[in-house]
PDB file of N, CA and C in Angstrom:
ATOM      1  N   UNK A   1     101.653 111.195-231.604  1.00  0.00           N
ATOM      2  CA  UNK A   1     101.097 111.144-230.286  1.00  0.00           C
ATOM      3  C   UNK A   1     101.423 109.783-229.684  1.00  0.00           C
ATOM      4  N   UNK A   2     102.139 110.055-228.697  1.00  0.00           N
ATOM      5  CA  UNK A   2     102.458 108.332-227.542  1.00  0.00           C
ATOM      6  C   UNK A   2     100.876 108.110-226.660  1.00  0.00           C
ATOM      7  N   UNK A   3     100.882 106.964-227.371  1.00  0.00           N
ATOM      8  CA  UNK A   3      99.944 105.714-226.575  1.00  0.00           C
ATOM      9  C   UNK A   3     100.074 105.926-224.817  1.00  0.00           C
ATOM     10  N   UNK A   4      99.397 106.489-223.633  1.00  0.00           N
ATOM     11  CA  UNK A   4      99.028 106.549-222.362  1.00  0.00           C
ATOM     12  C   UNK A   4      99.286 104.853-221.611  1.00  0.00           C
ATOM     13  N   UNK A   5      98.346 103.915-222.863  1.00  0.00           N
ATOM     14  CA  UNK A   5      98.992 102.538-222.182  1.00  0.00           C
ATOM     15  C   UNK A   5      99.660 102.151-223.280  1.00  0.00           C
ATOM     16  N   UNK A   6     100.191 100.865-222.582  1.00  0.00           N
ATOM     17  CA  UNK A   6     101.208  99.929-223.227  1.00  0.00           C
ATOM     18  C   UNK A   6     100.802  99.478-224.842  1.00  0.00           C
ATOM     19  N   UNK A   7      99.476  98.464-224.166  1.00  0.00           N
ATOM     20  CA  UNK A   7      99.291  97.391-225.220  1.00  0.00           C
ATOM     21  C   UNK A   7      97.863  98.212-225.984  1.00  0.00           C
ATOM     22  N   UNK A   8      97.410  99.217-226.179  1.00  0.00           N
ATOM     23  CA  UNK A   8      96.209  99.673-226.084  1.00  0.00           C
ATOM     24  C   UNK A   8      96.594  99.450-227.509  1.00  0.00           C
ATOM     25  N   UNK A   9      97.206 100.144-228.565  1.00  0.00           N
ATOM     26  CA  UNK A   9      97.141  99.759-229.628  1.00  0.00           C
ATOM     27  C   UNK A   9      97.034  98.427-230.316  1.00  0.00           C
ATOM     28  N   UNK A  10      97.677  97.692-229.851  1.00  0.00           N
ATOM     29  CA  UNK A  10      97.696  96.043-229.914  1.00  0.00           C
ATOM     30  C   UNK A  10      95.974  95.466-230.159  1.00  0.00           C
ATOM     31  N   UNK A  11      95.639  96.039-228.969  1.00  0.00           N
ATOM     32  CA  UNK A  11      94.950  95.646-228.233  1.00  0.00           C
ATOM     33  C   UNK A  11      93.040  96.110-229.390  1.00  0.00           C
ATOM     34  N   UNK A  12      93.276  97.018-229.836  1.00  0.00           N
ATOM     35  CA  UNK A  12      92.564  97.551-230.763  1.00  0.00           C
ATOM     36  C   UNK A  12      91.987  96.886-231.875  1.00  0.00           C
ATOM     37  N   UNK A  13      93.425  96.657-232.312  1.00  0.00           N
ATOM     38  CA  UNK A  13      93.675  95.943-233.676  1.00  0.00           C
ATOM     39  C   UNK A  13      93.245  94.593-233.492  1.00  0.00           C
ATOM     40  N   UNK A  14      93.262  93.959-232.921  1.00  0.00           N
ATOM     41  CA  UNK A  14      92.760  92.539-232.326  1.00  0.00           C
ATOM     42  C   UNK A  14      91.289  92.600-232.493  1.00  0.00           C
ATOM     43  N   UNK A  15      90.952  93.582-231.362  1.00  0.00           N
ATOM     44  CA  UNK A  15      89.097  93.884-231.534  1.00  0.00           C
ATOM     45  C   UNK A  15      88.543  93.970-232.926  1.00  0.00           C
ATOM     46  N   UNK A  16      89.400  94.591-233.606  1.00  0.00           N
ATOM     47  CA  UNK A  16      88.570  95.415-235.247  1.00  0.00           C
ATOM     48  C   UNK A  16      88.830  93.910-235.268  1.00  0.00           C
ATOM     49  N   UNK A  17      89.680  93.586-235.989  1.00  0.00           N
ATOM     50  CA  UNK A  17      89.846  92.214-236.723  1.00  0.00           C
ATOM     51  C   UNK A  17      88.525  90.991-236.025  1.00  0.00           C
ATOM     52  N   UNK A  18      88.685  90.997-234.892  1.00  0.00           N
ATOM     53  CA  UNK A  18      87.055  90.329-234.664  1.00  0.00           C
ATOM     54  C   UNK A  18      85.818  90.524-234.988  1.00  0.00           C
ATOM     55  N   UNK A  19      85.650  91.756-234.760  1.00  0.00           N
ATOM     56  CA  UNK A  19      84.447  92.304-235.178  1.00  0.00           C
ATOM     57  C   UNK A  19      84.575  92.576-236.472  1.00  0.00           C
ATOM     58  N   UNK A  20      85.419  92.590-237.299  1.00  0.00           N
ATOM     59  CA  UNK A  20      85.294  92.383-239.187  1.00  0.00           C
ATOM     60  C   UNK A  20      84.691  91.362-239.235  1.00  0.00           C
ATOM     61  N   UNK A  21      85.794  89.701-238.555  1.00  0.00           N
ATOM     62  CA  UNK A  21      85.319  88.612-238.964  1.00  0.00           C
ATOM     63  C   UNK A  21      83.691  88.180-238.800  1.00  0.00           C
ATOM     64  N   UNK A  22      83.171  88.391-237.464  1.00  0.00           N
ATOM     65  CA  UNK A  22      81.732  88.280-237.687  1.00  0.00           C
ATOM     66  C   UNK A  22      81.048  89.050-238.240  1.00  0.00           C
ATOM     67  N   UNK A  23      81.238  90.503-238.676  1.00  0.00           N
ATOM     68  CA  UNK A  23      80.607  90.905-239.782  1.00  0.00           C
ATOM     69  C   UNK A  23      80.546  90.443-241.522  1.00  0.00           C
ATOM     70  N   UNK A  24      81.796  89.219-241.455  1.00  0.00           N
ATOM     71  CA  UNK A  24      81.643  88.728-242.955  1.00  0.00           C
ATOM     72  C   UNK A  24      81.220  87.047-242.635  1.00  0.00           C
ATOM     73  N   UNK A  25      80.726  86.827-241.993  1.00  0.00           N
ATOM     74  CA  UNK A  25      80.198  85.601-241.288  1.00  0.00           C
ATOM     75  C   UNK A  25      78.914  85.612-242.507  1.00  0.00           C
ATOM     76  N   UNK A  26      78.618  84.064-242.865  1.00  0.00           N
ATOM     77  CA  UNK A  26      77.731  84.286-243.481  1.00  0.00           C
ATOM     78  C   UNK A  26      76.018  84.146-242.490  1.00  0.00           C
ATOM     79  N   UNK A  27      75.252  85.050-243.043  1.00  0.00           N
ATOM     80  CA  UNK A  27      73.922  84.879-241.923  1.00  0.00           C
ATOM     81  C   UNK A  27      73.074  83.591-241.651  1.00  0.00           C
ATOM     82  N   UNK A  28      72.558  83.297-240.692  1.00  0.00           N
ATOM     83  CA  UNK A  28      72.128  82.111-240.458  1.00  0.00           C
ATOM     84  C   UNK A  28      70.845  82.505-240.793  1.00  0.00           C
ATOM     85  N   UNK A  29      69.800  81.514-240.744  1.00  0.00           N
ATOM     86  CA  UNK A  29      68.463  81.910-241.315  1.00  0.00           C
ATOM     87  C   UNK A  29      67.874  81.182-240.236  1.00  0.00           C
ATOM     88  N   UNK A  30      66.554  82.059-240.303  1.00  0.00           N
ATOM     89  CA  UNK A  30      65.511  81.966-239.139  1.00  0.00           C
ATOM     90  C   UNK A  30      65.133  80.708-239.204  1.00  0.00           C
ATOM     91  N   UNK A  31      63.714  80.588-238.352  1.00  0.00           N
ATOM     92  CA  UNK A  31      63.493  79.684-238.132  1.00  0.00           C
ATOM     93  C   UNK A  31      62.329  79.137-239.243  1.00  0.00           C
ATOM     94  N   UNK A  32      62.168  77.947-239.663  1.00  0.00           N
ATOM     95  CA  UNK A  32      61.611  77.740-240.995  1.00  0.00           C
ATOM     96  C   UNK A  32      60.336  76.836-240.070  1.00  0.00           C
ATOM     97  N   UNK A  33      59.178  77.597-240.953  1.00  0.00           N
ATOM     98  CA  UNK A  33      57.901  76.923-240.311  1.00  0.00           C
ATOM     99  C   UNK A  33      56.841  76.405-241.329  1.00  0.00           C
ATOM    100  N   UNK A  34      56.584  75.512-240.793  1.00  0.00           N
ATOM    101  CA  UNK A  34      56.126  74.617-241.448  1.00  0.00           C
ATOM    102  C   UNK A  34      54.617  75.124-242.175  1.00  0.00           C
ATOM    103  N   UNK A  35      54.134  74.820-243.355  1.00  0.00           N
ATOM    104  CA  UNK A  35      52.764  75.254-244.017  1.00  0.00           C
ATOM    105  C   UNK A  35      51.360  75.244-242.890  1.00  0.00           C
ATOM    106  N   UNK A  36      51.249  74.497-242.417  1.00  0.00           N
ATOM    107  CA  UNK A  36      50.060  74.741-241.440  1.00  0.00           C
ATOM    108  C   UNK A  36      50.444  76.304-240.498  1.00  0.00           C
ATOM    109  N   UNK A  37      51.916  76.443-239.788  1.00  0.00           N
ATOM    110  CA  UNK A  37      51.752  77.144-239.494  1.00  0.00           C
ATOM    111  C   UNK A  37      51.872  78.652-239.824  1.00  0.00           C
ATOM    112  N   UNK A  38      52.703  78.762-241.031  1.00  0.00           N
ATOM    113  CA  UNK A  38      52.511  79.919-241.875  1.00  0.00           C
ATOM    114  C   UNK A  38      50.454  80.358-241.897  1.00  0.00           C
ATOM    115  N   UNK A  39      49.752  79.477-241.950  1.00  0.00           N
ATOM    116  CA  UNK A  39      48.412  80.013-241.974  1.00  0.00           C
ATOM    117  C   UNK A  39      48.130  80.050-241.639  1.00  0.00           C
ATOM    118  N   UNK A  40      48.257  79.313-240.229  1.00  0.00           N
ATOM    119  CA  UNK A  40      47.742  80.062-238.741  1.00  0.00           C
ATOM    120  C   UNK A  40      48.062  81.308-238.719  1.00  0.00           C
ATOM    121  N   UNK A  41      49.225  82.207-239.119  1.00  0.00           N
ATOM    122  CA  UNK A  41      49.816  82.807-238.866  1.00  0.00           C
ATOM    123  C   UNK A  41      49.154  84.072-239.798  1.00  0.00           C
ATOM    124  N   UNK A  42      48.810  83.949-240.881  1.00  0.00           N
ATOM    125  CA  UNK A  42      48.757  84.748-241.854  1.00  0.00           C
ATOM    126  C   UNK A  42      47.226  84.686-241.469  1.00  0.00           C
ATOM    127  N   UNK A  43      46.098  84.189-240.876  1.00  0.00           N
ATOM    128  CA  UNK A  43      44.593  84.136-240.461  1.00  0.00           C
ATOM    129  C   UNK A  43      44.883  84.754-239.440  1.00  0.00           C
ATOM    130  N   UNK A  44      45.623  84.575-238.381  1.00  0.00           N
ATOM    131  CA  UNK A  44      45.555  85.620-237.441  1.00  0.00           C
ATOM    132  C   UNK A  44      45.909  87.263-237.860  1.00  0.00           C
ATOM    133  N   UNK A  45      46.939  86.988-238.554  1.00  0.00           N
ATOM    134  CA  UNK A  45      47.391  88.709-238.963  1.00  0.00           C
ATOM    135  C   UNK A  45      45.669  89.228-240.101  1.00  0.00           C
ATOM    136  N   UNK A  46      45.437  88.374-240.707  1.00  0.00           N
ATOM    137  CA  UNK A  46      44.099  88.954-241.784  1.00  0.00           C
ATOM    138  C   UNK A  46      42.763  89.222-240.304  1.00  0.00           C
ATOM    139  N   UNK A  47      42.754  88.632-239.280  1.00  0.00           N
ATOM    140  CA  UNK A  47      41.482  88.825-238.365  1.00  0.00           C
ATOM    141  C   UNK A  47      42.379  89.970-237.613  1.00  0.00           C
ATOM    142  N   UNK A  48      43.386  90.560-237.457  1.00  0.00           N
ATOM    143  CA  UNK A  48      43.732  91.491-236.634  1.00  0.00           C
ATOM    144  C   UNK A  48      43.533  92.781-237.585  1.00  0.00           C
ATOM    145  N   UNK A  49      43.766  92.856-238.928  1.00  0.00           N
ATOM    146  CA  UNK A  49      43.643  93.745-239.672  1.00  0.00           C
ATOM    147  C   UNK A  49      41.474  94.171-239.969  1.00  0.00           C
ATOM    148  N   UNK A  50      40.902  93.052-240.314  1.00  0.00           N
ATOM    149  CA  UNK A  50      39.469  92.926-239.866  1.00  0.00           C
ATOM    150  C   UNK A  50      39.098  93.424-238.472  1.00  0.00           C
ATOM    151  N   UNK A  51      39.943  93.555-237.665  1.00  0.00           N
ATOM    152  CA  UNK A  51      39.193  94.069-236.295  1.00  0.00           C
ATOM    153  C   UNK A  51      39.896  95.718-236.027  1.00  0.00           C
ATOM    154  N   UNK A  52      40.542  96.151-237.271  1.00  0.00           N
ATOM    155  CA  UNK A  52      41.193  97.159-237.129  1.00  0.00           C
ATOM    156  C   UNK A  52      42.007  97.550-236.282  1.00  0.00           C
ATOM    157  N   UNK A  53      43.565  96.563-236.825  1.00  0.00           N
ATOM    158  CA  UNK A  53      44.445  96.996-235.971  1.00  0.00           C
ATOM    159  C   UNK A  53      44.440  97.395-234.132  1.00  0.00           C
ATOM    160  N   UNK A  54      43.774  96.584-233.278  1.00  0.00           N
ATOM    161  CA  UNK A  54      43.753  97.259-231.917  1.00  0.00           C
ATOM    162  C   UNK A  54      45.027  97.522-231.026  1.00  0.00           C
ATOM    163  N   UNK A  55      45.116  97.938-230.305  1.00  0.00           N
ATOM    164  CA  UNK A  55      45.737  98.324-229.689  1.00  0.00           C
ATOM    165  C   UNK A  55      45.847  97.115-228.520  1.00  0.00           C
ATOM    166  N   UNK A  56      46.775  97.143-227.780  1.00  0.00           N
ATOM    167  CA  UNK A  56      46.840  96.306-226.324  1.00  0.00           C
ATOM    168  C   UNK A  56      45.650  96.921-225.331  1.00  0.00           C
ATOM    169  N   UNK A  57      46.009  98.579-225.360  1.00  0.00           N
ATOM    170  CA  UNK A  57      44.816  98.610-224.314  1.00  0.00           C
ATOM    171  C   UNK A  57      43.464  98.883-224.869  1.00  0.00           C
ATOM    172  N   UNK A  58      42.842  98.602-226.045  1.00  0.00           N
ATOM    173  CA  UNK A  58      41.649  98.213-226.457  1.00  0.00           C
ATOM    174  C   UNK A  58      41.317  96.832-226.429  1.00  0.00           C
ATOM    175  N   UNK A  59      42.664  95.859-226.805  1.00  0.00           N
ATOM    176  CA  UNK A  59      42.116  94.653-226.153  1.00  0.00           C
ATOM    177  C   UNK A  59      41.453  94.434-224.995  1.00  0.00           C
ATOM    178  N   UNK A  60      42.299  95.170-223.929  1.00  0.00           N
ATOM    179  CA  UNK A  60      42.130  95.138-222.323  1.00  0.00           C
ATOM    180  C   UNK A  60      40.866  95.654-221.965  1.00  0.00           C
ATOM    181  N   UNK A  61      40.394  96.626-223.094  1.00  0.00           N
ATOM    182  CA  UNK A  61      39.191  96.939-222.538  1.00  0.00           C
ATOM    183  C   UNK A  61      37.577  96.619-223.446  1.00  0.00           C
ATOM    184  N   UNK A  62      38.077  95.572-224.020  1.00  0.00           N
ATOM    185  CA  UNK A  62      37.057  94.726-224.527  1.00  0.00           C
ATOM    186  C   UNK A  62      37.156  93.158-223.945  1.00  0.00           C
ATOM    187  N   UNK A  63      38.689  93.049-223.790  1.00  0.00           N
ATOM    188  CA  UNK A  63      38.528  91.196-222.737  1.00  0.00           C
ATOM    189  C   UNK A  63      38.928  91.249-221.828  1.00  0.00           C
ATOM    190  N   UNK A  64      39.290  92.176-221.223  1.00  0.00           N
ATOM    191  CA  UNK A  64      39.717  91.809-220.045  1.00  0.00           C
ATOM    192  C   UNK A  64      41.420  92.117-219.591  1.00  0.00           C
ATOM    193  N   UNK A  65      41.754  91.753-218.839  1.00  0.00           N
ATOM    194  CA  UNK A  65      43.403  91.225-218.854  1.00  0.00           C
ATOM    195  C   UNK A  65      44.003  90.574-219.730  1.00  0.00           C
ATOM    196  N   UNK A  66      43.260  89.634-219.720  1.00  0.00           N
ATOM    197  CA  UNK A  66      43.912  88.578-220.601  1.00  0.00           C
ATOM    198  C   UNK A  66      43.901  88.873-222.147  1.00  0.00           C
ATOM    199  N   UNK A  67      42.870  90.144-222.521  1.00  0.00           N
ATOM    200  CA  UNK A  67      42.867  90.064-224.099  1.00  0.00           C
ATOM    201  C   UNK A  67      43.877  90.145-224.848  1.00  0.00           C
ATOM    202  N   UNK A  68      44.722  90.910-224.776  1.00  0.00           N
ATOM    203  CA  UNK A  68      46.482  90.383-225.651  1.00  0.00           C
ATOM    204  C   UNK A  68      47.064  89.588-225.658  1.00  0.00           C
ATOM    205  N   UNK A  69      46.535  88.622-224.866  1.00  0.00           N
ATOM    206  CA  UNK A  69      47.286  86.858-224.670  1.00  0.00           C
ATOM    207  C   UNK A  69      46.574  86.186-225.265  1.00  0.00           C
ATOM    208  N   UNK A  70      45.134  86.060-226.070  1.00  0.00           N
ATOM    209  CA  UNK A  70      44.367  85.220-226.428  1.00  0.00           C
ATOM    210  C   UNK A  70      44.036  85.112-227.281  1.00  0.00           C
ATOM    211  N   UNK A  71      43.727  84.319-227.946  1.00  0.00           N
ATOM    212  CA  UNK A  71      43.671  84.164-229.911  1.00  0.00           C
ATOM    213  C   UNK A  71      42.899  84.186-230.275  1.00  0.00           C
ATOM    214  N   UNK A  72      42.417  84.493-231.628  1.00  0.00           N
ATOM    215  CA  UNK A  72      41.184  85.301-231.835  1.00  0.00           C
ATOM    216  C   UNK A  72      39.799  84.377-231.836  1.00  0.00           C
ATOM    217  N   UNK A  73      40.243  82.718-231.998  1.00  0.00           N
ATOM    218  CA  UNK A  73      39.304  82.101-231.442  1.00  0.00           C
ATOM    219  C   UNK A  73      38.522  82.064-229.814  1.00  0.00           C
ATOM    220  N   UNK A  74      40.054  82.035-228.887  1.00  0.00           N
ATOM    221  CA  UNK A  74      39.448  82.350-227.904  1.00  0.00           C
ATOM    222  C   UNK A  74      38.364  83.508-227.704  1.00  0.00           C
ATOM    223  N   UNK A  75      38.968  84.486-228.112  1.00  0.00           N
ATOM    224  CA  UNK A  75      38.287  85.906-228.157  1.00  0.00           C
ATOM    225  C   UNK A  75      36.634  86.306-228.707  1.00  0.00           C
ATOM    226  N   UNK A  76      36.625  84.920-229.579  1.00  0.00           N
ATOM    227  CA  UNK A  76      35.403  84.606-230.547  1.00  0.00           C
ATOM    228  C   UNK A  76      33.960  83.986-229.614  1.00  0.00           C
ATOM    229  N   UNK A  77      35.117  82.930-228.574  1.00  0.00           N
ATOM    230  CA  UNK A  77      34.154  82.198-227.525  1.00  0.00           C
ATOM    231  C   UNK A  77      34.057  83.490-226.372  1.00  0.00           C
ATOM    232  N   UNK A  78      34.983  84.094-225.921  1.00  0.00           N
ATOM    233  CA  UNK A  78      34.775  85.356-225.139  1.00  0.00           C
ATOM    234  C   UNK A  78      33.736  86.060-225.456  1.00  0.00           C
ATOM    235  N   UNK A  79      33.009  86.238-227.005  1.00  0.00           N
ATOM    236  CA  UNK A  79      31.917  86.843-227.228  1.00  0.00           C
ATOM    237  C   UNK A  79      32.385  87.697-228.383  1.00  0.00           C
ATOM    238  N   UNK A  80      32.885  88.762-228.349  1.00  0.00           N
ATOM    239  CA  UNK A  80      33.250  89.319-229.543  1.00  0.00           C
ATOM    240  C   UNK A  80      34.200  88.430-230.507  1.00  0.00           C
ATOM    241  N   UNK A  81      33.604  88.259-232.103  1.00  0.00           N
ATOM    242  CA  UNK A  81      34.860  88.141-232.761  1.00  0.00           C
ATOM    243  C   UNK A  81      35.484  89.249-232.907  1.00  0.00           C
ATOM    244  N   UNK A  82      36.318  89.173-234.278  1.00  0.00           N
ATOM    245  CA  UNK A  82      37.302  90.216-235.197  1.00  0.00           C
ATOM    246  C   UNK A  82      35.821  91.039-235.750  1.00  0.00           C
ATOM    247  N   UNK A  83      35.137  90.563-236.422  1.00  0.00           N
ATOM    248  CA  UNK A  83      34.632  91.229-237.235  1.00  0.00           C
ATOM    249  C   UNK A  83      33.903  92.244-236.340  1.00  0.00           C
ATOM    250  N   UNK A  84      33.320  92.172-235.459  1.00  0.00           N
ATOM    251  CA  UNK A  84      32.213  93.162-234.042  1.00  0.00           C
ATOM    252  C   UNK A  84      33.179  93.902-233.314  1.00  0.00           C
ATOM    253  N   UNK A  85      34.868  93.605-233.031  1.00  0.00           N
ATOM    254  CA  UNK A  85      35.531  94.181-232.235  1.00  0.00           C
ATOM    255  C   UNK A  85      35.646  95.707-232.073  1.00  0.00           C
ATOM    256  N   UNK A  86      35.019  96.422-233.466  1.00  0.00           N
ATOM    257  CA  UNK A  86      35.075  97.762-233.178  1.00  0.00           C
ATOM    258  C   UNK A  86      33.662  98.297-232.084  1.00  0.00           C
ATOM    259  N   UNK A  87      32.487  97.592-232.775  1.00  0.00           N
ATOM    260  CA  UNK A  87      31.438  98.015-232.734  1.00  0.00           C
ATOM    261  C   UNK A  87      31.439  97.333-230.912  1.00  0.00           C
ATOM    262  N   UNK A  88      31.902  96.033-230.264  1.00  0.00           N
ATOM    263  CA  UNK A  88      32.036  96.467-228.477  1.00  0.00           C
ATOM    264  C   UNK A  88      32.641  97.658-228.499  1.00  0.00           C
ATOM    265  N   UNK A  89      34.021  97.525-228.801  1.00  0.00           N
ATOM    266  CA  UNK A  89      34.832  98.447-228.560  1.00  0.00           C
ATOM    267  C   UNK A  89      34.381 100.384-228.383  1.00  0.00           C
ATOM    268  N   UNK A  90      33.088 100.378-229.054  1.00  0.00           N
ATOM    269  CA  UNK A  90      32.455 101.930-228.663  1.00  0.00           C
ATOM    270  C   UNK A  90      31.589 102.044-227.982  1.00  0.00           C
ATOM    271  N   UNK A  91      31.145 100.544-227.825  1.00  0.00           N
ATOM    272  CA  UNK A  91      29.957 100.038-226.803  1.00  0.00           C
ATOM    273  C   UNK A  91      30.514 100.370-225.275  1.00  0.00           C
ATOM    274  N   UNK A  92      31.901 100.305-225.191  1.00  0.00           N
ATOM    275  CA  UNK A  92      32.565 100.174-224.033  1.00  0.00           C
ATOM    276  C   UNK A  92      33.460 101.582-223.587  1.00  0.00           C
ATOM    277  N   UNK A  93      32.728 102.415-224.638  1.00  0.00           N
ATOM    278  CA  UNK A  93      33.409 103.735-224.422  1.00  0.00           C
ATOM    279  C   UNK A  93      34.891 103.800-225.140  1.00  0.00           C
ATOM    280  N   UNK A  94      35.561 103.001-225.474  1.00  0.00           N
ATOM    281  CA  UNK A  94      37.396 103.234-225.958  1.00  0.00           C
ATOM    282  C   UNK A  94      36.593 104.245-227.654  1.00  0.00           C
ATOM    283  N   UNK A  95      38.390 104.316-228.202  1.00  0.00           N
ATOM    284  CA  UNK A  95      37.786 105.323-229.100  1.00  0.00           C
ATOM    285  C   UNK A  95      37.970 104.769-230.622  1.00  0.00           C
TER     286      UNK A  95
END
């Protein structure tokens, strides 16, 4: 079968060969964080699992707008912690 364009084959072979080379690229590694904040990190994920997994719009309808933007301290001075978040949360009708 004849090639329609000129250089299209050329032109192919060039591409693969690029896209091999960054597929044997070796991977760069994320971003490395420091011990304080690994436990910020891992206290927030343990108080999100304590408040049973919510949803965005159960946040919204226990804080407000802002509840998916705000950390669970804030959320604590807002009035509900993690640990009560279910028990507003039926107070307020969600399910």
């Amino acid at each position: 079968m004849v090639s329609t364009s000129p250089g299209r084959d050329a032109n192919m072979k060039t591409k693969k060969k690029a896209t091999s080379a960054k597929m044997l690229a070796k991977p760069t590694r994320g971003q490395v964080r420091s011990k304080a904040a690994r436990a910020h990190i891992a206290e927030g994920t343990r108080l999100f699992a304590l408040a049973g997994r919510p949803t965005k719009a159960q946040f919204v309808k226990v804080y407000g707008p802002q509840g998916p933007k705000m950390t669970w301290e804030q959320r604590a001075k807002a009035g509900v912690d993690a640990k009560h978040f279910q028990a507003a949360l039926a107070a307020k009708g969600g399910s």
